[in-house]
C-alpha atoms as a PDB file:
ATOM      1  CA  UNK A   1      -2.456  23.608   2.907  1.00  0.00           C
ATOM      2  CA  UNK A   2      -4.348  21.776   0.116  1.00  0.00           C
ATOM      3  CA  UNK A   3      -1.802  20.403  -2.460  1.00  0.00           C
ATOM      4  CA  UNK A   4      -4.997  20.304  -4.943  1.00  0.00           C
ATOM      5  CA  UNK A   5      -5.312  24.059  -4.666  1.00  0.00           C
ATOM      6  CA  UNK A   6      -1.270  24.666  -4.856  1.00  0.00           C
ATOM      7  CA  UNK A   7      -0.463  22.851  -7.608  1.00  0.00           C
ATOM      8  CA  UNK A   8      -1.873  23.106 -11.163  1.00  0.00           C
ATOM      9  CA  UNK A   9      -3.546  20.402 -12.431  1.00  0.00           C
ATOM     10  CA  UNK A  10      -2.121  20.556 -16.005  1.00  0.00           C
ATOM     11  CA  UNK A  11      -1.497  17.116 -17.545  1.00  0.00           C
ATOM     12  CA  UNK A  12       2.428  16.204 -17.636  1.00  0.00           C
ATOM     13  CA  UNK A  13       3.957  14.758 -21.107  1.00  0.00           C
ATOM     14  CA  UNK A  14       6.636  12.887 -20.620  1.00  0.00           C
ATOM     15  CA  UNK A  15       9.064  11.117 -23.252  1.00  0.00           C
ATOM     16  CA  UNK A  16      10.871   8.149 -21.522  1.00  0.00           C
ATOM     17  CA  UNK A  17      13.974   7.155 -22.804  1.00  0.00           C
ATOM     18  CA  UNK A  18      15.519   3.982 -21.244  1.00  0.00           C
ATOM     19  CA  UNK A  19      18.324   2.031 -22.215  1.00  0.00           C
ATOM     20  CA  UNK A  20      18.789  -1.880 -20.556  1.00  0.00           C
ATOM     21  CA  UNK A  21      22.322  -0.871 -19.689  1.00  0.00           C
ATOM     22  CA  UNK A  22      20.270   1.872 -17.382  1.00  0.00           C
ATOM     23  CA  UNK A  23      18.147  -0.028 -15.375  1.00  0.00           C
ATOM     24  CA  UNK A  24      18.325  -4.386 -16.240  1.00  0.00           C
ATOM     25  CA  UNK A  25      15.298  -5.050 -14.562  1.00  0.00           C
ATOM     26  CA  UNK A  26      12.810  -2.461 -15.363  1.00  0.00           C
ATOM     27  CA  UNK A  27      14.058  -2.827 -19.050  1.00  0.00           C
ATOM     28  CA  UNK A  28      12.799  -6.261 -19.142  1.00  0.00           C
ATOM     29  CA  UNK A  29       9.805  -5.782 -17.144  1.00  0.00           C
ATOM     30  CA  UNK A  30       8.816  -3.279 -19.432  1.00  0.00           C
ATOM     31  CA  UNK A  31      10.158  -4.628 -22.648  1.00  0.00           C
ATOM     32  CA  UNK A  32       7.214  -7.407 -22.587  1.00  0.00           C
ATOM     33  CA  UNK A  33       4.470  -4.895 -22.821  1.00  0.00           C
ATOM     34  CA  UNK A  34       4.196  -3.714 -26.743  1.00  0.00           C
ATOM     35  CA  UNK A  35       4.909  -0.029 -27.132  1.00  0.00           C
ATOM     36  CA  UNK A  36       1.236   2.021 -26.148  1.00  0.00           C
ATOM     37  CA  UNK A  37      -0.869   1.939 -23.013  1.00  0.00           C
ATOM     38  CA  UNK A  38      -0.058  -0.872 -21.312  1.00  0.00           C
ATOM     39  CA  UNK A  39       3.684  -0.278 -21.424  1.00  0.00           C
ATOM     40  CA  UNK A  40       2.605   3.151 -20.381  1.00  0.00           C
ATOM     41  CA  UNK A  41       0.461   1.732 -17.298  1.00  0.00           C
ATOM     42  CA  UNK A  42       2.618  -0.575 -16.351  1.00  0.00           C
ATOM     43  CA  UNK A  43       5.444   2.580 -15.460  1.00  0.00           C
ATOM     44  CA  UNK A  44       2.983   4.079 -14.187  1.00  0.00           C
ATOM     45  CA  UNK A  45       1.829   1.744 -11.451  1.00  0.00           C
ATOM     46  CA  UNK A  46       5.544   0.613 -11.189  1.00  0.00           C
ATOM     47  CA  UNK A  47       5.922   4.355 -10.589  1.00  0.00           C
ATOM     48  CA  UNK A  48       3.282   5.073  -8.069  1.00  0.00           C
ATOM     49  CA  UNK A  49       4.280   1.655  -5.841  1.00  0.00           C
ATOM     50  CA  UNK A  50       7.699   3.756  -5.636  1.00  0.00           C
ATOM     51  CA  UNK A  51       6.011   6.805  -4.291  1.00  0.00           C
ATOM     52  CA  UNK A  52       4.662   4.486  -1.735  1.00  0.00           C
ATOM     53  CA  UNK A  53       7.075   2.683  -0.634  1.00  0.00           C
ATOM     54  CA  UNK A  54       8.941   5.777   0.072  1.00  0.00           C
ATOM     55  CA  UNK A  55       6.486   6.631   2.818  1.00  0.00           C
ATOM     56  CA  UNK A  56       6.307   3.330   4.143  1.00  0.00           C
ATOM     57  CA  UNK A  57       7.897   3.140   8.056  1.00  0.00           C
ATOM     58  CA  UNK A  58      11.498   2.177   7.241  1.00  0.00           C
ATOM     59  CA  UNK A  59      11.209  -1.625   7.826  1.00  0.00           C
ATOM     60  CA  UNK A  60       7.542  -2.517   7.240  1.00  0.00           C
ATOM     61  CA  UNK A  61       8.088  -4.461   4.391  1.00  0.00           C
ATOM     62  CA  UNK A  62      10.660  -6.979   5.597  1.00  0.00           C
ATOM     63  CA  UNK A  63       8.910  -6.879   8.719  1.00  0.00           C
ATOM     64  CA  UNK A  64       8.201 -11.122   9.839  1.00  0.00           C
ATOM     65  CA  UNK A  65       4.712 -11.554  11.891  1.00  0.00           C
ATOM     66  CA  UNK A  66       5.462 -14.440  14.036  1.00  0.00           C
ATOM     67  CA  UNK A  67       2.887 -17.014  14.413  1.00  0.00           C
ATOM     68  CA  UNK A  68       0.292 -15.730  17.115  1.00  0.00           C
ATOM     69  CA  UNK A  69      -1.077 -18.880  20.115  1.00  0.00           C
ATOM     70  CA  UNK A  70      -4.281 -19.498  19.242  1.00  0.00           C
ATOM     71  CA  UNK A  71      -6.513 -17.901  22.530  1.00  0.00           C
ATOM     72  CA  UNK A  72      -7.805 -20.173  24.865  1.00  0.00           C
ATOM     73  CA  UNK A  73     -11.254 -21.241  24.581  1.00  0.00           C
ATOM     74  CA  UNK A  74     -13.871 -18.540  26.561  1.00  0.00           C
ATOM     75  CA  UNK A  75     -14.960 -19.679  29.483  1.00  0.00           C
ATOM     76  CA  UNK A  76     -19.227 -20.521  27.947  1.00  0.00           C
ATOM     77  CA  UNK A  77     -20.524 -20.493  32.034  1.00  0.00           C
ATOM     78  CA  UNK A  78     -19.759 -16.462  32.366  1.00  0.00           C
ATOM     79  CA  UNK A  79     -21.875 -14.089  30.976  1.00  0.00           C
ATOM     80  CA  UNK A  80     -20.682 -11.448  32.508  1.00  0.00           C
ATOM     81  CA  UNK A  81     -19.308  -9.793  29.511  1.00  0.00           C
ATOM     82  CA  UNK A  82     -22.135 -10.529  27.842  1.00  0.00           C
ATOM     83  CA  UNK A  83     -24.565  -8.643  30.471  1.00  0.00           C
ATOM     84  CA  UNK A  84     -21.925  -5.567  30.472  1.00  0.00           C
ATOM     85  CA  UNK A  85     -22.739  -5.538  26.686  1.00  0.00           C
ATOM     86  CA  UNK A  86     -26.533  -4.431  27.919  1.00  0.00           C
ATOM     87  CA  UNK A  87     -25.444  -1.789  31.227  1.00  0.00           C
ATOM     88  CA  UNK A  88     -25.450   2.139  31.208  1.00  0.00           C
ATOM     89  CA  UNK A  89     -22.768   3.352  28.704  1.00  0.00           C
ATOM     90  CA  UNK A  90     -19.148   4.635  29.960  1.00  0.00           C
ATOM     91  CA  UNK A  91     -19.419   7.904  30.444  1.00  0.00           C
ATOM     92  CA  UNK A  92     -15.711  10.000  28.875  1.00  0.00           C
END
């Protein structure tokens, strides 16, 4: 199912309303903006990194990548994976 096709692409007005007492830190993050367009983009992106962190895998963004060995030097004498570069192609 296409969700462009089920859903109605009519624009959606919103008037936001938001008090600090609500919500500390997006009051302040959005109080620095003037009122207009960027306060407006600024929810908005704010808004859509939400959306997308709600699909993220559950841990992926306090995941820690440990520190990968650097690989050993390859071996310059073989060129055998070279020449297999160059054979008949692998056949699925």
């Amino acid at each position: 199912m296409n969700h462009s096709t089920s859903i109605p692409s009519a624009p959606i007005r919103l008037l936001f309303e938001l008090e600090r007492a609500d919500n500390p830190r997006l009051y302040d993050d959005l109080i620095r903006f003037k009122k207009g367009t960027k306060r407006v983009n600024r929810l908005r992106t704010l808004a859509l990194e939400g959306l997308l962190a709600q699909h993220w895998p559950p841990g992926f963004a306090t995941r820690v990548v440990e520190p990968t060995t650097a690989a050993p030097p390859p071996d310059i004498g073989d060129a055998s994976i070279t020449n297999q570069i160059f054979g008949p192609p692998i056949a699925e």
